[in-house]
C-alpha atoms as a PDB file:
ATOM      1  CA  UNK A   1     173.043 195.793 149.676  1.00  0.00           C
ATOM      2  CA  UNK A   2     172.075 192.992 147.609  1.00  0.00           C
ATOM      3  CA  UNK A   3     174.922 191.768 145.288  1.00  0.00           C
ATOM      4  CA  UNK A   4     175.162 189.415 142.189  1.00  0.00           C
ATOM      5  CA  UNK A   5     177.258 186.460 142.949  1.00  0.00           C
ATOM      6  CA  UNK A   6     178.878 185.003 139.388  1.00  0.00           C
ATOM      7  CA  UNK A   7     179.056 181.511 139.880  1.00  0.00           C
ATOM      8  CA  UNK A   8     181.700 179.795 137.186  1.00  0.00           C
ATOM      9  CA  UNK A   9     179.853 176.905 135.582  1.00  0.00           C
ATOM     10  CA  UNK A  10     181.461 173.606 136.177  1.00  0.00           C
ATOM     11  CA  UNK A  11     182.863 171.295 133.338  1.00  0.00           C
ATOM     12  CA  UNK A  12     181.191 168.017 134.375  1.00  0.00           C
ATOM     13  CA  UNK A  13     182.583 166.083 131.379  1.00  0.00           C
ATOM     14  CA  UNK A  14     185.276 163.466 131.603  1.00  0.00           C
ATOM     15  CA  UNK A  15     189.095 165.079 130.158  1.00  0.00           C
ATOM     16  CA  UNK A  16     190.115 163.514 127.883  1.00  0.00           C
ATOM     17  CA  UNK A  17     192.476 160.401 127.930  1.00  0.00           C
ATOM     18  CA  UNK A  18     196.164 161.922 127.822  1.00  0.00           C
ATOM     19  CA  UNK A  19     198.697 160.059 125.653  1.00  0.00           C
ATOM     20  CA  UNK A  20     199.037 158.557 122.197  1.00  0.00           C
ATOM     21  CA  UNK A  21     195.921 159.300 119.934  1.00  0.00           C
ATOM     22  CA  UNK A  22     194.109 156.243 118.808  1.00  0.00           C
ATOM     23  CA  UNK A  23     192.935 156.176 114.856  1.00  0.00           C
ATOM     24  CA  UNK A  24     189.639 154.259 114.246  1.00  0.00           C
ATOM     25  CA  UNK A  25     189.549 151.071 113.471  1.00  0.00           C
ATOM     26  CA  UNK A  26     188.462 151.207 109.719  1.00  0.00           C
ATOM     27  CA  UNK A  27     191.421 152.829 109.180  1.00  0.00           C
ATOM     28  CA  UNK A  28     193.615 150.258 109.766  1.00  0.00           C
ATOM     29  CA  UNK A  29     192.844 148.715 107.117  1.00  0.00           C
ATOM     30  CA  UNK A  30     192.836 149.423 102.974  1.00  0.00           C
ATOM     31  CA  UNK A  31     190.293 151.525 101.951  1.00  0.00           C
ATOM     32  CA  UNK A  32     189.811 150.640  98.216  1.00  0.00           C
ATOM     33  CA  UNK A  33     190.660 147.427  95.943  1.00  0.00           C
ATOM     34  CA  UNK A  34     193.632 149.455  94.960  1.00  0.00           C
ATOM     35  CA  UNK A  35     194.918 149.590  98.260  1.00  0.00           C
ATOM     36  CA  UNK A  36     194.436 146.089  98.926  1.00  0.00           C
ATOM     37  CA  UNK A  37     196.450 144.846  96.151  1.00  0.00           C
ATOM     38  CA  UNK A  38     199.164 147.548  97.470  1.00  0.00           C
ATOM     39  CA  UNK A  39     199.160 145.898 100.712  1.00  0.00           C
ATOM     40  CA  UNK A  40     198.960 142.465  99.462  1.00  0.00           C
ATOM     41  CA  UNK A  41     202.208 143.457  97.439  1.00  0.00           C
ATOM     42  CA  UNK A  42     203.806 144.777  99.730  1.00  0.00           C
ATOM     43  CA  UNK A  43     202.919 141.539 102.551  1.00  0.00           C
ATOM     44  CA  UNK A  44     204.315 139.283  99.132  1.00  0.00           C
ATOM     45  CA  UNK A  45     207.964 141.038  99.051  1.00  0.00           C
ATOM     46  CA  UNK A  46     207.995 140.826 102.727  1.00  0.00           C
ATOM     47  CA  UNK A  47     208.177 137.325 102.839  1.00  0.00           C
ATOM     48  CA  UNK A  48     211.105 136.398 100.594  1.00  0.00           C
ATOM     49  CA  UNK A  49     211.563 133.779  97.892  1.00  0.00           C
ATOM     50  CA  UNK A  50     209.490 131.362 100.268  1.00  0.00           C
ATOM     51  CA  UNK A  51     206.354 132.831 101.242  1.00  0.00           C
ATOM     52  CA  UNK A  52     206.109 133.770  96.807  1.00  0.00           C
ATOM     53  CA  UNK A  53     206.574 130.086  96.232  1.00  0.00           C
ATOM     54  CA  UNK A  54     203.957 129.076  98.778  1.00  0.00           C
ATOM     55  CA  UNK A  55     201.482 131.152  97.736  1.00  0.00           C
ATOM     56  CA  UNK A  56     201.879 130.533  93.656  1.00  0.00           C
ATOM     57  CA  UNK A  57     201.491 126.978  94.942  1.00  0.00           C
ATOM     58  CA  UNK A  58     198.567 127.474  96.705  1.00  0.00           C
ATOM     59  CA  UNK A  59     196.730 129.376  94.165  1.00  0.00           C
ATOM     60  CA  UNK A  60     197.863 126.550  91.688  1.00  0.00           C
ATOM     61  CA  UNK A  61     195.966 123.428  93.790  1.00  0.00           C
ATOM     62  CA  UNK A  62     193.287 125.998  93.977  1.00  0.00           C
ATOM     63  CA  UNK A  63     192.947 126.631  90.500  1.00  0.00           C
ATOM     64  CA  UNK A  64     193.510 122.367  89.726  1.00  0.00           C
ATOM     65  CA  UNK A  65     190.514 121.287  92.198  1.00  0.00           C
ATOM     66  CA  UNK A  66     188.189 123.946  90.510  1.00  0.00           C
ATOM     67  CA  UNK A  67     188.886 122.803  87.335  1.00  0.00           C
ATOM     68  CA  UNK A  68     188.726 118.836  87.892  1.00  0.00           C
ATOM     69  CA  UNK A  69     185.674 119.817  90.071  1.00  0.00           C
ATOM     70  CA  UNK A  70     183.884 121.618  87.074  1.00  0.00           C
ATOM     71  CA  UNK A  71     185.608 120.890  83.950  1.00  0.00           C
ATOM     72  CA  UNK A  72     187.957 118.247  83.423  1.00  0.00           C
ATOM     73  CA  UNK A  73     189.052 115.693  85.577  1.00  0.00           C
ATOM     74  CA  UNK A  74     192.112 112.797  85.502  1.00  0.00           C
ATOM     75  CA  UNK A  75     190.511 109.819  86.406  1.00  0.00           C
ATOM     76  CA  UNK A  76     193.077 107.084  87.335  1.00  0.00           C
ATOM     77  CA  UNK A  77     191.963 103.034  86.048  1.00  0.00           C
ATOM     78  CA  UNK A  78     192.045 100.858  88.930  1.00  0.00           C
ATOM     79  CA  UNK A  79     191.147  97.859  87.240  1.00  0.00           C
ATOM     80  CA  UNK A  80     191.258  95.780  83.936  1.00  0.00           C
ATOM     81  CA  UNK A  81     187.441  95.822  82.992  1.00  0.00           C
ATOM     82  CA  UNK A  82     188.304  97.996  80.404  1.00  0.00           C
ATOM     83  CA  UNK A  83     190.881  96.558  78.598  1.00  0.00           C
ATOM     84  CA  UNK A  84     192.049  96.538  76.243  1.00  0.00           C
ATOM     85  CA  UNK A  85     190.639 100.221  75.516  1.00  0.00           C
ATOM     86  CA  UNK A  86     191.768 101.005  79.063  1.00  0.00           C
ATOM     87  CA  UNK A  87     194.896  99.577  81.086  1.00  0.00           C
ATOM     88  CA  UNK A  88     195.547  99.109  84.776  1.00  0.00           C
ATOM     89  CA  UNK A  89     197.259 102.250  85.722  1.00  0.00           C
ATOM     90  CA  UNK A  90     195.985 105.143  82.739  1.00  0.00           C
ATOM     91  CA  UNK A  91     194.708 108.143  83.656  1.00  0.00           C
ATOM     92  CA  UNK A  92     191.575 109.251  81.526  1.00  0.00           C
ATOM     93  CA  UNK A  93     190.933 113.046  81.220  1.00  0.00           C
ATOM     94  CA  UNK A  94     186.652 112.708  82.271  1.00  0.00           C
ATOM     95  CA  UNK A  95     184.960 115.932  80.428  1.00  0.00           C
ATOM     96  CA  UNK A  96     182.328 116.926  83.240  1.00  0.00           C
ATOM     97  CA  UNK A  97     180.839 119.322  80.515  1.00  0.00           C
ATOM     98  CA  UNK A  98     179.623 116.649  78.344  1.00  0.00           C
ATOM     99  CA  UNK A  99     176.330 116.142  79.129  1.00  0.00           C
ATOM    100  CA  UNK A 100     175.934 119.901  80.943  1.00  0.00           C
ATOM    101  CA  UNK A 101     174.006 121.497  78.444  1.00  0.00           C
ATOM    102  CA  UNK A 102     171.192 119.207  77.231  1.00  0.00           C
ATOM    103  CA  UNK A 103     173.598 116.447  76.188  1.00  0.00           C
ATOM    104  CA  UNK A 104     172.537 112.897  77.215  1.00  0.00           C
ATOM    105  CA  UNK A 105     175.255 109.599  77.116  1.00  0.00           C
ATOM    106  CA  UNK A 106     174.929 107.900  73.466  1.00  0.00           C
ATOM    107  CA  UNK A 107     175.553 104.037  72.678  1.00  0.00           C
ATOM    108  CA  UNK A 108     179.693 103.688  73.097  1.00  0.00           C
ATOM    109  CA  UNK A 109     180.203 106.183  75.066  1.00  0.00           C
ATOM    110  CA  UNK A 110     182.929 105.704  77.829  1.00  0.00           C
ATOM    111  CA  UNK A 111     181.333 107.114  80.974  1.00  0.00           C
ATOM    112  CA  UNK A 112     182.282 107.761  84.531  1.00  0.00           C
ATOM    113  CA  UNK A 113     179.226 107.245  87.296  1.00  0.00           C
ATOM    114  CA  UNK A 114     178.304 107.025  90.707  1.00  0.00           C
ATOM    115  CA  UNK A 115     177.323 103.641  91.056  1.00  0.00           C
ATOM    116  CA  UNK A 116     175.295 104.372  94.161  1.00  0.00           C
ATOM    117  CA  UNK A 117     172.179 102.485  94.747  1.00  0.00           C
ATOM    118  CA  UNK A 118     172.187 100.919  91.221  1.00  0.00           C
ATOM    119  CA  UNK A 119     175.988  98.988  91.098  1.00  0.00           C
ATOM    120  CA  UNK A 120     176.694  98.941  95.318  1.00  0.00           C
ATOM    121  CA  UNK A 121     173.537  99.030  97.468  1.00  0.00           C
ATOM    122  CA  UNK A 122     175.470  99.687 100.864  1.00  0.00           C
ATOM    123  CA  UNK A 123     178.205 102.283 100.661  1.00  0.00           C
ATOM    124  CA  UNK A 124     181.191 101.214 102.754  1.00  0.00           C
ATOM    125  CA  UNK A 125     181.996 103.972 105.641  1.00  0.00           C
ATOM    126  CA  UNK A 126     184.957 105.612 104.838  1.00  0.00           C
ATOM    127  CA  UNK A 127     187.524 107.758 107.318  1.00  0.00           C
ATOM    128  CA  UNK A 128     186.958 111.409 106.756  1.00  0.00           C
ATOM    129  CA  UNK A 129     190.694 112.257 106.982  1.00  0.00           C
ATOM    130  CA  UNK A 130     191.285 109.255 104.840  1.00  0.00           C
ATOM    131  CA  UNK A 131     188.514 110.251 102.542  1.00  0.00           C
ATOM    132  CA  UNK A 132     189.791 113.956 102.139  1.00  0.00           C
ATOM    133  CA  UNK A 133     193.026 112.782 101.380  1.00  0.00           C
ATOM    134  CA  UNK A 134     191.863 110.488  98.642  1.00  0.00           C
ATOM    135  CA  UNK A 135     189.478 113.181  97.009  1.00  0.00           C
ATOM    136  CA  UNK A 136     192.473 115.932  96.483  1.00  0.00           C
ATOM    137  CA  UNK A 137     195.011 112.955  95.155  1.00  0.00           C
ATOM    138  CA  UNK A 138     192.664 111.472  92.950  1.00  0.00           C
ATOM    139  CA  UNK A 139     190.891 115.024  91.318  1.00  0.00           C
ATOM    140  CA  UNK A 140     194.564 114.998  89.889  1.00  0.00           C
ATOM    141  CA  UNK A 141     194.698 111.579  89.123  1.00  0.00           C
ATOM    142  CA  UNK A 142     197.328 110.544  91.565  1.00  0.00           C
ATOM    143  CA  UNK A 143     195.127 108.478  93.482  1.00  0.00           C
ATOM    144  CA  UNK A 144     192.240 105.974  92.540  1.00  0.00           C
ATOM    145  CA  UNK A 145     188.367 107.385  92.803  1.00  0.00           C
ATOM    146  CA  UNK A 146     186.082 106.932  95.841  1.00  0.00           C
ATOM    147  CA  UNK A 147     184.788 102.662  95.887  1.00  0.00           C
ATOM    148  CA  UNK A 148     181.127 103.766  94.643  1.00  0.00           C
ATOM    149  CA  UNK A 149     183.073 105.164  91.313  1.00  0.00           C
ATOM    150  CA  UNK A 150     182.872 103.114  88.093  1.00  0.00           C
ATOM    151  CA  UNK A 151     183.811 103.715  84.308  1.00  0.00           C
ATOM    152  CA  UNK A 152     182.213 101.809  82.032  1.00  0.00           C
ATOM    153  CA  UNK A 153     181.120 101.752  78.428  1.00  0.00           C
ATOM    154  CA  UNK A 154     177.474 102.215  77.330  1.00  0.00           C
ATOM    155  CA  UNK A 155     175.987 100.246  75.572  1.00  0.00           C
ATOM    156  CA  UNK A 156     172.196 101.090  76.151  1.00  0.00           C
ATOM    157  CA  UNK A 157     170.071 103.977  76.621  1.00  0.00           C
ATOM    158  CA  UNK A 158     166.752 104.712  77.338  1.00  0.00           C
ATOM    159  CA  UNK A 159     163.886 102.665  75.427  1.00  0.00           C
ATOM    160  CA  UNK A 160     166.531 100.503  74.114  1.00  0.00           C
ATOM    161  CA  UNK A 161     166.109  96.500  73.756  1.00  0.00           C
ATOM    162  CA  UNK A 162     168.747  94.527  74.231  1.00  0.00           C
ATOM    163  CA  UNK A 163     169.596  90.410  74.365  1.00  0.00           C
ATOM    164  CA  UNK A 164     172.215  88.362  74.797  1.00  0.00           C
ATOM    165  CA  UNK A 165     172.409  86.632  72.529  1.00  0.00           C
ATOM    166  CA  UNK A 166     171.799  85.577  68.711  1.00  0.00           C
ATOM    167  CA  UNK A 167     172.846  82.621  66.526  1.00  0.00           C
ATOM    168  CA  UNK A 168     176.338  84.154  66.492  1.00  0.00           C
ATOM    169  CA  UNK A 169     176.867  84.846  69.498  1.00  0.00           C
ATOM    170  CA  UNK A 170     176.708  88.448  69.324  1.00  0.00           C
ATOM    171  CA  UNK A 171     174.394  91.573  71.169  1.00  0.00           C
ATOM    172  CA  UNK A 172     171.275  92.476  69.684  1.00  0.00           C
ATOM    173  CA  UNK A 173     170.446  95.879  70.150  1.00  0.00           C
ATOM    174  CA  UNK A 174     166.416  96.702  68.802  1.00  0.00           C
ATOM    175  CA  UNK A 175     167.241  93.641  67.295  1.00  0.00           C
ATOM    176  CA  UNK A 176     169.977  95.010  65.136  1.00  0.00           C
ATOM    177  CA  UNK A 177     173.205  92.362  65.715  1.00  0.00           C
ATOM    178  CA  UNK A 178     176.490  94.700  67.083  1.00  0.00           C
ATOM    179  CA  UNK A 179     179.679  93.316  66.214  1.00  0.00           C
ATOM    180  CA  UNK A 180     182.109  94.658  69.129  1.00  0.00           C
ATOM    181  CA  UNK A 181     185.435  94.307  67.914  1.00  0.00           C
ATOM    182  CA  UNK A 182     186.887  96.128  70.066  1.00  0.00           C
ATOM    183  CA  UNK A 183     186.464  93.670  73.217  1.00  0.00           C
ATOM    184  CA  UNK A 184     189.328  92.328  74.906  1.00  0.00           C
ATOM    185  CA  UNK A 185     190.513  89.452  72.525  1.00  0.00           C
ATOM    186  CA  UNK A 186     189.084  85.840  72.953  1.00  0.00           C
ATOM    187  CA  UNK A 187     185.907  87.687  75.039  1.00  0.00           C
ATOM    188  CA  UNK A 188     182.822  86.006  74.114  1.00  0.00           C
ATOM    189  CA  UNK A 189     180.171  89.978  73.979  1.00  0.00           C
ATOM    190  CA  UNK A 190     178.471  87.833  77.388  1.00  0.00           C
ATOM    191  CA  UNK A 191     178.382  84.411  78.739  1.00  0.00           C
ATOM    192  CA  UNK A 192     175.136  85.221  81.074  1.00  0.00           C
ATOM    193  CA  UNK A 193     171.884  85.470  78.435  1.00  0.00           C
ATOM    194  CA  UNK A 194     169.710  88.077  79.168  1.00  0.00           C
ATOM    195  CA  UNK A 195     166.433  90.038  77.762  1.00  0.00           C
ATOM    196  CA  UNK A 196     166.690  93.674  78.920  1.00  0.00           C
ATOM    197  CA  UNK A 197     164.351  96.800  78.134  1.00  0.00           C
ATOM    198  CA  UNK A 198     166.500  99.859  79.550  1.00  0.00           C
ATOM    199  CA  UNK A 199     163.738 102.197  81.328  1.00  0.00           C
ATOM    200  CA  UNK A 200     163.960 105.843  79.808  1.00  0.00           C
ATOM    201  CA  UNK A 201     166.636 108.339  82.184  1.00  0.00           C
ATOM    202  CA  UNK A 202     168.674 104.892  82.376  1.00  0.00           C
ATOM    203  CA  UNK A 203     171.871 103.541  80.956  1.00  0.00           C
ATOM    204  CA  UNK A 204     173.086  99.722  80.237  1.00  0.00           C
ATOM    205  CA  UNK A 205     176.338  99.614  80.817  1.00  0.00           C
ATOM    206  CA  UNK A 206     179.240  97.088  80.134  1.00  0.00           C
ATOM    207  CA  UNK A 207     183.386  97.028  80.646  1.00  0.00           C
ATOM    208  CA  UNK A 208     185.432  96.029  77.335  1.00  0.00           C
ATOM    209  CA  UNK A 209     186.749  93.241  78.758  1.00  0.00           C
ATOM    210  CA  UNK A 210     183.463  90.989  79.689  1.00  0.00           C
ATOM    211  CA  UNK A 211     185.344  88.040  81.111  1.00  0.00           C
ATOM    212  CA  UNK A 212     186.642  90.725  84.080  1.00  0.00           C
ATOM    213  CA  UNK A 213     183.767  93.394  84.288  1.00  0.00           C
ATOM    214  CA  UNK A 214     181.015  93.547  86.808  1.00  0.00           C
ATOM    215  CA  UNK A 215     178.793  95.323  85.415  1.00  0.00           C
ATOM    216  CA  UNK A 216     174.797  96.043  84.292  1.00  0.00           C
ATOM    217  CA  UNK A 217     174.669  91.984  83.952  1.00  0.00           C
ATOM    218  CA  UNK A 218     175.771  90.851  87.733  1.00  0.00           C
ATOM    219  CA  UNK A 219     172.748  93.357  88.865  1.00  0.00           C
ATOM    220  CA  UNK A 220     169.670  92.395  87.401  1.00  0.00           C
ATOM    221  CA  UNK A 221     168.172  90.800  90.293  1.00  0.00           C
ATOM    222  CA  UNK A 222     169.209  93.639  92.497  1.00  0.00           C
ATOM    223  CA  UNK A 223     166.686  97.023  92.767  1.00  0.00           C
ATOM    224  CA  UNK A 224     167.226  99.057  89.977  1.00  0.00           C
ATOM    225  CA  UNK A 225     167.695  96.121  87.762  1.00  0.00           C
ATOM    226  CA  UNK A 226     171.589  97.323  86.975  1.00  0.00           C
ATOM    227  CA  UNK A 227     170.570 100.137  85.083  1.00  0.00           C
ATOM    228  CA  UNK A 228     172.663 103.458  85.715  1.00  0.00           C
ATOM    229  CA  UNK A 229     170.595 106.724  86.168  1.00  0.00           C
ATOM    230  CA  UNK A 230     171.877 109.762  84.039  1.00  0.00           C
ATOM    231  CA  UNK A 231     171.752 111.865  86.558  1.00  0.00           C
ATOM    232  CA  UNK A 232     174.584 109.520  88.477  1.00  0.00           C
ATOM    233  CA  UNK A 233     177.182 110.260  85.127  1.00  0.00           C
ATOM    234  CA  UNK A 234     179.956 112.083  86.303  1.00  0.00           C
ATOM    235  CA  UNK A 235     181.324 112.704  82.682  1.00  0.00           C
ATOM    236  CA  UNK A 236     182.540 111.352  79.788  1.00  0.00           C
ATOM    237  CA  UNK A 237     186.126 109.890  79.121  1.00  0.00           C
ATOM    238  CA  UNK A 238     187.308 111.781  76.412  1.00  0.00           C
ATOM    239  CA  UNK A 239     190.744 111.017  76.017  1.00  0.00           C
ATOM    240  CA  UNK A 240     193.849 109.287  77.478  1.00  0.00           C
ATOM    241  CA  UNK A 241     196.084 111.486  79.039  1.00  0.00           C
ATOM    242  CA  UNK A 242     198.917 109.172  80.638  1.00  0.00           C
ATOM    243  CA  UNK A 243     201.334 107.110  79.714  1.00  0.00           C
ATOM    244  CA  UNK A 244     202.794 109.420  76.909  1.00  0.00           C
ATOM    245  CA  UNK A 245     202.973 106.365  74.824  1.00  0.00           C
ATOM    246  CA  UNK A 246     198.879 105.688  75.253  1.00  0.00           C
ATOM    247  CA  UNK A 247     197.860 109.457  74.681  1.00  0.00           C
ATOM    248  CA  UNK A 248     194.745 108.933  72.687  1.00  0.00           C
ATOM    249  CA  UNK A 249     191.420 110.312  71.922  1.00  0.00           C
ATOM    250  CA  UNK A 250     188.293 108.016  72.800  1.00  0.00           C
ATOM    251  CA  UNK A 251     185.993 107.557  69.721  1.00  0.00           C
ATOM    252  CA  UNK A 252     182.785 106.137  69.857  1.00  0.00           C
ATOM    253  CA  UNK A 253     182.923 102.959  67.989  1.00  0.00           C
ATOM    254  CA  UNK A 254     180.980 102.664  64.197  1.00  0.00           C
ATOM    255  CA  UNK A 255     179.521 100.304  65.471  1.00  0.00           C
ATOM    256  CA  UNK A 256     176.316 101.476  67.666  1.00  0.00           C
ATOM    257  CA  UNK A 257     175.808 104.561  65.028  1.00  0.00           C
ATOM    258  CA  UNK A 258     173.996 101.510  62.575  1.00  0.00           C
ATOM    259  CA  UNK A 259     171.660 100.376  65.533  1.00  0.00           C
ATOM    260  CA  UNK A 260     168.123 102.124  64.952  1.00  0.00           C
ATOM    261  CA  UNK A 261     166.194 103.606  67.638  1.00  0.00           C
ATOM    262  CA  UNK A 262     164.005 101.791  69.551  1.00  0.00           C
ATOM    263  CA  UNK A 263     159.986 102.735  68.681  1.00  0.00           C
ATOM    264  CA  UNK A 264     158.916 103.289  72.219  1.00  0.00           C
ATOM    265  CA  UNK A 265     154.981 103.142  71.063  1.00  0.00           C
ATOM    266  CA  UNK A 266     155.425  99.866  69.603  1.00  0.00           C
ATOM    267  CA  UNK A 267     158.280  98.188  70.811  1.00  0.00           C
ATOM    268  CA  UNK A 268     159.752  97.518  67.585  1.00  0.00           C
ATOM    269  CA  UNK A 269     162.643  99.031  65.367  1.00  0.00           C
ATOM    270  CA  UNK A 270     162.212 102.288  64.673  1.00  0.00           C
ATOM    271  CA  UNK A 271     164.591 104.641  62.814  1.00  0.00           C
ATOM    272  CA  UNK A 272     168.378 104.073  62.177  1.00  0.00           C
ATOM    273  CA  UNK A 273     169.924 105.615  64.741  1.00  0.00           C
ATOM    274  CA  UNK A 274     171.683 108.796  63.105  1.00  0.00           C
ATOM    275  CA  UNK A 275     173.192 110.255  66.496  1.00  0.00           C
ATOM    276  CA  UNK A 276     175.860 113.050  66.377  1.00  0.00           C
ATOM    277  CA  UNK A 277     178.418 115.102  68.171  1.00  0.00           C
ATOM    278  CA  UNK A 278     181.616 112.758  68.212  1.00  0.00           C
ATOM    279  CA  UNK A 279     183.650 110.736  65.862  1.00  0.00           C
ATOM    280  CA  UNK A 280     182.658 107.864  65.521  1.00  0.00           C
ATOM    281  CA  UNK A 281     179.266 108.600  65.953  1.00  0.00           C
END
């Protein structure tokens, strides 16, 4: 007789791996910001005393380069063009914000620039280790800036006339005489004569101490005539911050708020120039 044969069905699936389970690999890790700062808490107390210090450090040269990268930045005088406004050696605190927000450079204003294609022509190569080095010392002022970086006063903006020099011996501005008393004393305001109109977007720009300043006037016969673009301003020195003895704000002088605007349609005298927003000015 004919009989039913029950085969059992065979499991063809692999057993499973025999040992410790294994978690997934999301779960290794903190789920939620809350549990990150747990873990990063507990990682902190972990480490001792040392591995606290390092990382308050850390967070501190962080928190410097942002703020000399955006905001303010020491800026260390290398040379005595300046003087006697600026020394050899005094670091200048360089507000980066002062021209961020529609703000243009005004007569007397002590400004830092890329002098790039207007001051140096050829940029000397420069190591990048060497060049990294020099960037973090000197965003805290511990270090002079980069070769193609200049500070300067200006003395000229766009549309502006300016000659060298009257009866007196002094800068004509629009053809209004400027008396700069606050050169370096026995400096005559130039010794080279010149006839300059500064192009609009441009600055004319001279150091305090003529007699030891290249400047605007040792580039006229190179392309761009010596005159600075705006867009090359890397801020504007606002104050001395170091020595303690030489802590000072930086006014703009009296002097260049009494020179009228230059009447771009005819050339002549226009306005007296009634510009605002610092001391001084």
């Amino acid at each position: 007789m004919d009989t039913d044969v029950q085969l059992s069905e065979r499991d063809r699936s692999p057993r499973p791996a025999e040992g410790a389970e294994q978690g997934s690999r999301s779960s290794r890790f903190p789920a939620s910001p809350a549990a990150w700062a747990k873990a990063a808490r507990a990682w902190l107390r972990g480490g001792g005393p040392l591995r606290r210090a390092g990382v308050l450090l850390t967070l501190c040269l962080v928190f410097l380069l942002l703020l000399s990268s955006y905001v303010v930045q020491p800026f260390l005088i290398p040379s005595g063009s300046m003087e006697n406004t600026l020394r050899v050696g005094d670091r200048v605190l360089v507000n980066k914000l002062a021209y961020s927000f529609g703000g243009k450079p005004e007569r007397g204003d002590v400004v830092v620039f890329d002098g790039t294609d207007s001051f140096l022509q050829d940029v000397p190569a420069e190591n990048p280790a060497a060049a990294l080095i020099r960037k973090g010392a000197s965003s805290v002022g511990l270090m002079g800036p980069a070769a193609t970086v200049y500070i300067k006063r200006v003395v000229g903006v766009g549309g502006d006339r300016i000659t060298c020099c009257d009866a007196r011996g002094r800068l004509q501005i629009n053809g209004h005489p400027v008396d700069e008393g606050f050169l370096y004393p026995g400096d005559a305001p130039s010794r080279v004569p010149f006839d300059v109109v500064v192009p609009e977007g441009k600055l004319w720009v001279m150091g305090d101490h003529r007699g030891d300043s290249r400047d605007s006037r040792d580039h006229l016969g190179e392309p761009g005539g010596g005159m600075v673009p705006e867009s090359r301003v890397v801020g504007r020195a606002d104050w001395i911050g170091w020595p303690f003895g030489r802590m000072t704000e930086l006014k703009r002088p009296d002097v260049y708020a009494r020179v009228p605007e230059a009447d771009a349609s005819a050339g002549h005298m226009g306005r007296p120039a009634g510009r605002s927003g610092r001391p001084g000015g």
